[in-house]
C-alpha atoms as a PDB file:
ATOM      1  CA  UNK A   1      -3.330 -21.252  13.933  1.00  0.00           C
ATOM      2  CA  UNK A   2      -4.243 -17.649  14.259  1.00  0.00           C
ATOM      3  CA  UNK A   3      -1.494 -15.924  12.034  1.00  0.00           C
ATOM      4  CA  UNK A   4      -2.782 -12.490  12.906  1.00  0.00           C
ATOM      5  CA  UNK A   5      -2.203 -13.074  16.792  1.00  0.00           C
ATOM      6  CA  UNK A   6       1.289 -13.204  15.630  1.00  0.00           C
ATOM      7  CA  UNK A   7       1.162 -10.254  13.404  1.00  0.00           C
ATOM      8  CA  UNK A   8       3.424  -7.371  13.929  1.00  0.00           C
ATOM      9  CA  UNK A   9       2.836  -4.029  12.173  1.00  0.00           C
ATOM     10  CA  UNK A  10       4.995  -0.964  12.321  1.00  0.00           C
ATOM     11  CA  UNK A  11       5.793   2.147  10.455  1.00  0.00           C
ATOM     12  CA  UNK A  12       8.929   1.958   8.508  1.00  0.00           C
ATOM     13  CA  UNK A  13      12.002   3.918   9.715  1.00  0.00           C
ATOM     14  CA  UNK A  14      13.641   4.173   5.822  1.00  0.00           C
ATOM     15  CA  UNK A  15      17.016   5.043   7.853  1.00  0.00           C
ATOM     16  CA  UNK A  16      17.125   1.855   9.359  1.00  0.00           C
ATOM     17  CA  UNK A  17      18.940  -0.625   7.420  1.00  0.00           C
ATOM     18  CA  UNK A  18      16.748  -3.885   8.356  1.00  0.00           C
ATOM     19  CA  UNK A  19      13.357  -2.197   7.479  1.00  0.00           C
ATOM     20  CA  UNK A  20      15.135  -0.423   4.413  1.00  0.00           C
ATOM     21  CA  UNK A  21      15.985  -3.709   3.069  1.00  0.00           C
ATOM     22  CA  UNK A  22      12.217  -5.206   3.539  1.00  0.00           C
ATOM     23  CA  UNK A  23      10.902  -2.577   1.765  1.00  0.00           C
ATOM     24  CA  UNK A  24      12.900  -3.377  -1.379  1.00  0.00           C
ATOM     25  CA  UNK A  25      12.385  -7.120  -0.750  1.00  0.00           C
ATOM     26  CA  UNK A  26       9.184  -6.978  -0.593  1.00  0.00           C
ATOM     27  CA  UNK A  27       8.295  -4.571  -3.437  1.00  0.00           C
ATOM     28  CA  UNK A  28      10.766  -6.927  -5.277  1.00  0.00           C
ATOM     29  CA  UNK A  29       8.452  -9.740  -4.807  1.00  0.00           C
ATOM     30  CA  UNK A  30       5.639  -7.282  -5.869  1.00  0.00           C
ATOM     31  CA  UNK A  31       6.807  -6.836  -9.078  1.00  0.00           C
ATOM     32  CA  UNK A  32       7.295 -10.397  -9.912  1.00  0.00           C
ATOM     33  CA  UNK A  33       3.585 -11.291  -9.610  1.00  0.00           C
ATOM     34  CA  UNK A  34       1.482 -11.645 -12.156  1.00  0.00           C
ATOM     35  CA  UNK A  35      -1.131  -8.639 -11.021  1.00  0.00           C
ATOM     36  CA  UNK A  36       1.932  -6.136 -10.662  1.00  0.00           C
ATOM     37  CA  UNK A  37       4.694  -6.608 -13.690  1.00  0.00           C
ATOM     38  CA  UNK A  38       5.460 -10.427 -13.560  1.00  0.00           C
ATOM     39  CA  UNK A  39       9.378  -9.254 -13.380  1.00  0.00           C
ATOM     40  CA  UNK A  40      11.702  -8.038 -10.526  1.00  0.00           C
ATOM     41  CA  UNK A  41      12.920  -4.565  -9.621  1.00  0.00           C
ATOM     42  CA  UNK A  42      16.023  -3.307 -11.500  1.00  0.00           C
ATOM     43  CA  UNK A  43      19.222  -3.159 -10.135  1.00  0.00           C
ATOM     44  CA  UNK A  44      18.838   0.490 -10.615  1.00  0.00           C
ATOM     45  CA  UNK A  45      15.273   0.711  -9.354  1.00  0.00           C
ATOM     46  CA  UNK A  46      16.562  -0.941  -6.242  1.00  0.00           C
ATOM     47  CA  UNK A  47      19.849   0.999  -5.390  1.00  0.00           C
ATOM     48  CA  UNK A  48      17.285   4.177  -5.643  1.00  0.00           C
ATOM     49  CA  UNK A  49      13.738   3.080  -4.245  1.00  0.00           C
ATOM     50  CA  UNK A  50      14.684   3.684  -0.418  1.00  0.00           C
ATOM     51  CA  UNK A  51      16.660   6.923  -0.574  1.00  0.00           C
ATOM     52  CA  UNK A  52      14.002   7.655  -3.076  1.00  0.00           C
ATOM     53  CA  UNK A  53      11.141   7.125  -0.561  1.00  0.00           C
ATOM     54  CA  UNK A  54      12.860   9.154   2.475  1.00  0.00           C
ATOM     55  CA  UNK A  55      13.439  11.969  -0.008  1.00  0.00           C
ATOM     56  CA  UNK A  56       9.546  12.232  -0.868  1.00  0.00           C
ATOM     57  CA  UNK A  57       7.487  14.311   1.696  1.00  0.00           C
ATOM     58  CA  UNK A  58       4.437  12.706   2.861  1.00  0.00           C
ATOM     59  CA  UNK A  59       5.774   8.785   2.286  1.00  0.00           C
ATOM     60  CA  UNK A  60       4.300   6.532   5.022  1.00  0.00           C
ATOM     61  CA  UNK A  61       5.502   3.251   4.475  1.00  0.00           C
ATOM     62  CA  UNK A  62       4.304   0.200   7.289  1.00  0.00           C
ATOM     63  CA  UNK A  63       5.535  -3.360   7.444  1.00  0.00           C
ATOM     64  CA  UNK A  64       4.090  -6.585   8.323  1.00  0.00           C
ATOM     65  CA  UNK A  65       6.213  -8.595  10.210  1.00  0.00           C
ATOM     66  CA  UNK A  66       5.093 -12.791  11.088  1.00  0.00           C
ATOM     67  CA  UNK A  67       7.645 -14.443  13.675  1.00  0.00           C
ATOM     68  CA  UNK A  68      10.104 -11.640  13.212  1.00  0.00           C
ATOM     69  CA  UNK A  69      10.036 -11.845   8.707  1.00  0.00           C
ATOM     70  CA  UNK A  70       9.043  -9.380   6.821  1.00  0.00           C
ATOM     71  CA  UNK A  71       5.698 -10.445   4.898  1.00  0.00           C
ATOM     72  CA  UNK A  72       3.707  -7.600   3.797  1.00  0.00           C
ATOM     73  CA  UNK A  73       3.840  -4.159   3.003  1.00  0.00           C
ATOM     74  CA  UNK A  74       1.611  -0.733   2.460  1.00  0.00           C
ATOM     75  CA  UNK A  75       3.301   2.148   0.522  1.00  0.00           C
ATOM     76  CA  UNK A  76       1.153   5.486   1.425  1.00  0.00           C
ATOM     77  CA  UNK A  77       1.856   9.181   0.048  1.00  0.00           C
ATOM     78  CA  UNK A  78      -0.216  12.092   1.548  1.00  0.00           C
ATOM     79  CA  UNK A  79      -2.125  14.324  -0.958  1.00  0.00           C
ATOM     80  CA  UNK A  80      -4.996  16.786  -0.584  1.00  0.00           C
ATOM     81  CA  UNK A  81      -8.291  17.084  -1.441  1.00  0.00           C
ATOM     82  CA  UNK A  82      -9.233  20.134  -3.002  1.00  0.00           C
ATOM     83  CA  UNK A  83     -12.997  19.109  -2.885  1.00  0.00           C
ATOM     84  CA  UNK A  84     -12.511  18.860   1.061  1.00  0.00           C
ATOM     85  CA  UNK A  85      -9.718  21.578   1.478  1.00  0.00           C
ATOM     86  CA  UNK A  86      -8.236  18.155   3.346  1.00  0.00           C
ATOM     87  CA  UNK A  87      -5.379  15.553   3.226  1.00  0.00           C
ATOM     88  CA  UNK A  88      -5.627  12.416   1.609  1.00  0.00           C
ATOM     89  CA  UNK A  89      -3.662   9.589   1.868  1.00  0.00           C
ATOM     90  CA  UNK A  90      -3.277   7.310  -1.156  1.00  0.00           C
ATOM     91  CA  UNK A  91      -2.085   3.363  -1.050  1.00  0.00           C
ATOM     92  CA  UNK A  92       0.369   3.209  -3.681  1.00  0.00           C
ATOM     93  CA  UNK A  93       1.473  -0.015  -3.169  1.00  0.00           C
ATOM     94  CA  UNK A  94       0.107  -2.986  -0.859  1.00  0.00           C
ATOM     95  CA  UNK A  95       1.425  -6.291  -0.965  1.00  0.00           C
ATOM     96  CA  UNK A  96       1.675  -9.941   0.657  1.00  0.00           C
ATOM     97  CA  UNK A  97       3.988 -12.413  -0.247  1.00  0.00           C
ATOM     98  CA  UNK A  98       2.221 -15.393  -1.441  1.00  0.00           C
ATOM     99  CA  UNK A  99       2.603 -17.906   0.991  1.00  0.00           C
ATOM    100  CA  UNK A 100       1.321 -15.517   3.791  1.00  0.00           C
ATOM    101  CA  UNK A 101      -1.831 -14.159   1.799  1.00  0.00           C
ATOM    102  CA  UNK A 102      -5.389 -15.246   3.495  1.00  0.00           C
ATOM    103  CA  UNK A 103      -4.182 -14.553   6.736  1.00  0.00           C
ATOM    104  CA  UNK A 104      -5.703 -11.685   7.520  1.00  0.00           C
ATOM    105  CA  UNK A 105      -2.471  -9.469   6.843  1.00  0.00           C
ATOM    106  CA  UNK A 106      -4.161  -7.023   4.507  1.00  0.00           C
ATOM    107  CA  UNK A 107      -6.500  -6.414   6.306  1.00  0.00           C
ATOM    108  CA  UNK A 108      -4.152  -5.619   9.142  1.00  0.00           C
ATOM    109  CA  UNK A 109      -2.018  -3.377   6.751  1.00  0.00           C
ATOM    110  CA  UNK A 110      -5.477  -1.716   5.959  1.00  0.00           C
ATOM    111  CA  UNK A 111      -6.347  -1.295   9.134  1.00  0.00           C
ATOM    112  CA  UNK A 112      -2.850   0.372  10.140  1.00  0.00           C
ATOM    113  CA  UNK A 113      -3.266   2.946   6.858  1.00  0.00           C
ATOM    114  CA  UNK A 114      -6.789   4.143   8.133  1.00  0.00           C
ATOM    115  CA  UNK A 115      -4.879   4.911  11.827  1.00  0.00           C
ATOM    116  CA  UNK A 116      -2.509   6.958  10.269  1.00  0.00           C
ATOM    117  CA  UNK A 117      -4.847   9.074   7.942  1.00  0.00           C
ATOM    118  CA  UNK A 118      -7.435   9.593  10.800  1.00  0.00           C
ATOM    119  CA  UNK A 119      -4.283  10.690  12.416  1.00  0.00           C
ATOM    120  CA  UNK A 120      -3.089  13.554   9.804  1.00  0.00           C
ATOM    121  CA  UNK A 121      -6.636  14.240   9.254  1.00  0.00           C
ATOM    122  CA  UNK A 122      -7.125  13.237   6.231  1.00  0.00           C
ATOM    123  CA  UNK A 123     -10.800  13.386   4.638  1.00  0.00           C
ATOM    124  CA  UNK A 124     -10.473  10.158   2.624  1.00  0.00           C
ATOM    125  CA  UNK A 125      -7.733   6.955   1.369  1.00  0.00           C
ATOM    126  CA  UNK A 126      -7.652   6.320  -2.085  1.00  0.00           C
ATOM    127  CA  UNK A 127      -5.910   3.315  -3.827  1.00  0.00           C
ATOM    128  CA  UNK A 128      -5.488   1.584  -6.970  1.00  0.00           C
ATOM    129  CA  UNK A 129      -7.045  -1.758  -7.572  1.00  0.00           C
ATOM    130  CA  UNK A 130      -6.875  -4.561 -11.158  1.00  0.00           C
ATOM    131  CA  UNK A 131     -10.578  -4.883 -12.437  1.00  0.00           C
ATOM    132  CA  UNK A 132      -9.120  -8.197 -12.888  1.00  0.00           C
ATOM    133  CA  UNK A 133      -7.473  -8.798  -8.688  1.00  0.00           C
ATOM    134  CA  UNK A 134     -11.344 -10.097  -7.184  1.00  0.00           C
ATOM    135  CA  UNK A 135      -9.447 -10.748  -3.927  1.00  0.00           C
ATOM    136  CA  UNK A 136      -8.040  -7.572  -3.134  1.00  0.00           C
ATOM    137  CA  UNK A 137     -11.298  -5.915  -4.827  1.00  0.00           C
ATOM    138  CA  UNK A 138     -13.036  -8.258  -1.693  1.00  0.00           C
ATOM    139  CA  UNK A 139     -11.075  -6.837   1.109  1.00  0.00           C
ATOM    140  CA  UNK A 140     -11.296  -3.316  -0.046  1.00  0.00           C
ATOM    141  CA  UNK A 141     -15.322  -3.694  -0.366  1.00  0.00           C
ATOM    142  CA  UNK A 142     -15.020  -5.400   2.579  1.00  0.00           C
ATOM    143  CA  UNK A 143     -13.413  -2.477   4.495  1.00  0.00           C
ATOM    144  CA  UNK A 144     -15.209   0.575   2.837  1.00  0.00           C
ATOM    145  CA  UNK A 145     -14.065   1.314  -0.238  1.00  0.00           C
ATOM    146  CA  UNK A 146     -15.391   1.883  -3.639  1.00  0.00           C
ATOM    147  CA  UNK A 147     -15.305   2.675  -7.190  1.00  0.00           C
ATOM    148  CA  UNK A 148     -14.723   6.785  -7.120  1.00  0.00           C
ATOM    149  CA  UNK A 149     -17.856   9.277  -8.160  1.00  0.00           C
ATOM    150  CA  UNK A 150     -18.321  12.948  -7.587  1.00  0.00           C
ATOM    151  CA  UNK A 151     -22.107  12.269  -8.160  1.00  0.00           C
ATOM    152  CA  UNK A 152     -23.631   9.174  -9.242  1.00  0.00           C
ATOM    153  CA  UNK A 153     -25.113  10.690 -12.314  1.00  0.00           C
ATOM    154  CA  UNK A 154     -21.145  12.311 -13.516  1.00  0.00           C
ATOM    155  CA  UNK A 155     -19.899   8.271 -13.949  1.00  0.00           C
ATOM    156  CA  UNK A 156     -17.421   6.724 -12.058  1.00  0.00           C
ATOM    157  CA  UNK A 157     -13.629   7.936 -12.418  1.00  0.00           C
ATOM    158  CA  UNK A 158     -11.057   6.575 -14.499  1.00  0.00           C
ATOM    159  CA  UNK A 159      -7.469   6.487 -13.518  1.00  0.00           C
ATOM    160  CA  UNK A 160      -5.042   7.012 -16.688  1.00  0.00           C
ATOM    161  CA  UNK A 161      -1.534   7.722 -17.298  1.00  0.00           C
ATOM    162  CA  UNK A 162       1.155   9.275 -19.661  1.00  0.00           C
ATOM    163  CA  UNK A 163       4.585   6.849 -19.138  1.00  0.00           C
ATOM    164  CA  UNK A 164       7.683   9.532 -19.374  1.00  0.00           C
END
């Protein structure tokens, strides 16, 4: 069966209830596998995530929907590139729930986040990947993307952070 046939992939109205509610079941079921935190969203973190996300400029948040369920997600934010005096938009989150992962729906996600940026014109996507995930660091080779250098004698980048 061709799953991605069946595929349906939209941008996220965070007003409306039904897509508000897949976005915080899905990044739920993020956060309980093992490559994000291995436990759930917080009560808290849930009550605040979607009027959290409409509240950010520059969120762009599309869902994957099989046969009318929600099974995969992209969470984008715009930036800009002050290399390429351009927009950016970075994948903060991406996400398939298990049982629908091989099926192309990724890639279809992927696919949907490269429309938009080429719409805003942005200059580049960036995203996040575990040294450790080989089968998202597959699709993402697979589709363009690599480690980040300003030259290729400077080193490659390192993404850090400072928890608040």
């Amino acid at each position: 069966m061709n799953f991605v046939a069946t595929l349906d992939i939209l941008e996220a109205d965070l007003v409306e209830p039904d897509h508000a509610d897949a976005v915080v079941e899905l990044l739920d079921a993020y956060s309980r596998d093992p490559n994000a935190n291995g436990h759930g969203l917080s009560d808290g973190v849930k009550r605040d995530l979607v009027p959290g996300l409409r509240a950010h400029p520059g969120t762009h948040v599309f869902l994957a929907y099989r046969a009318g369920r929600a099974v995969g997600i992209a969470v984008c934010f715009r930036g800009f590139s002050t290399f390429a005096a351009r927009p950016l938009l970075n994948v903060h989150d991406i996400a398939v729930v298990p049982e629908h992962r091989g099926a192309g729906i990724g890639r279809a996600l992927m696919t949907r986040v490269e429309e938009c940026a080429r719409s805003l014109g942005c200059c580049k996507i960036t995203l996040e990947v575990l040294e450790n995930n080989a089968r998202a660091r597959a699709l993402y080779a697979s589709i363009g993307f690599g480690p980040y250098e300003l030259a290729h004698d400077t080193g490659r980048a390192l993404f850090w952070q400072k928890e608040l």
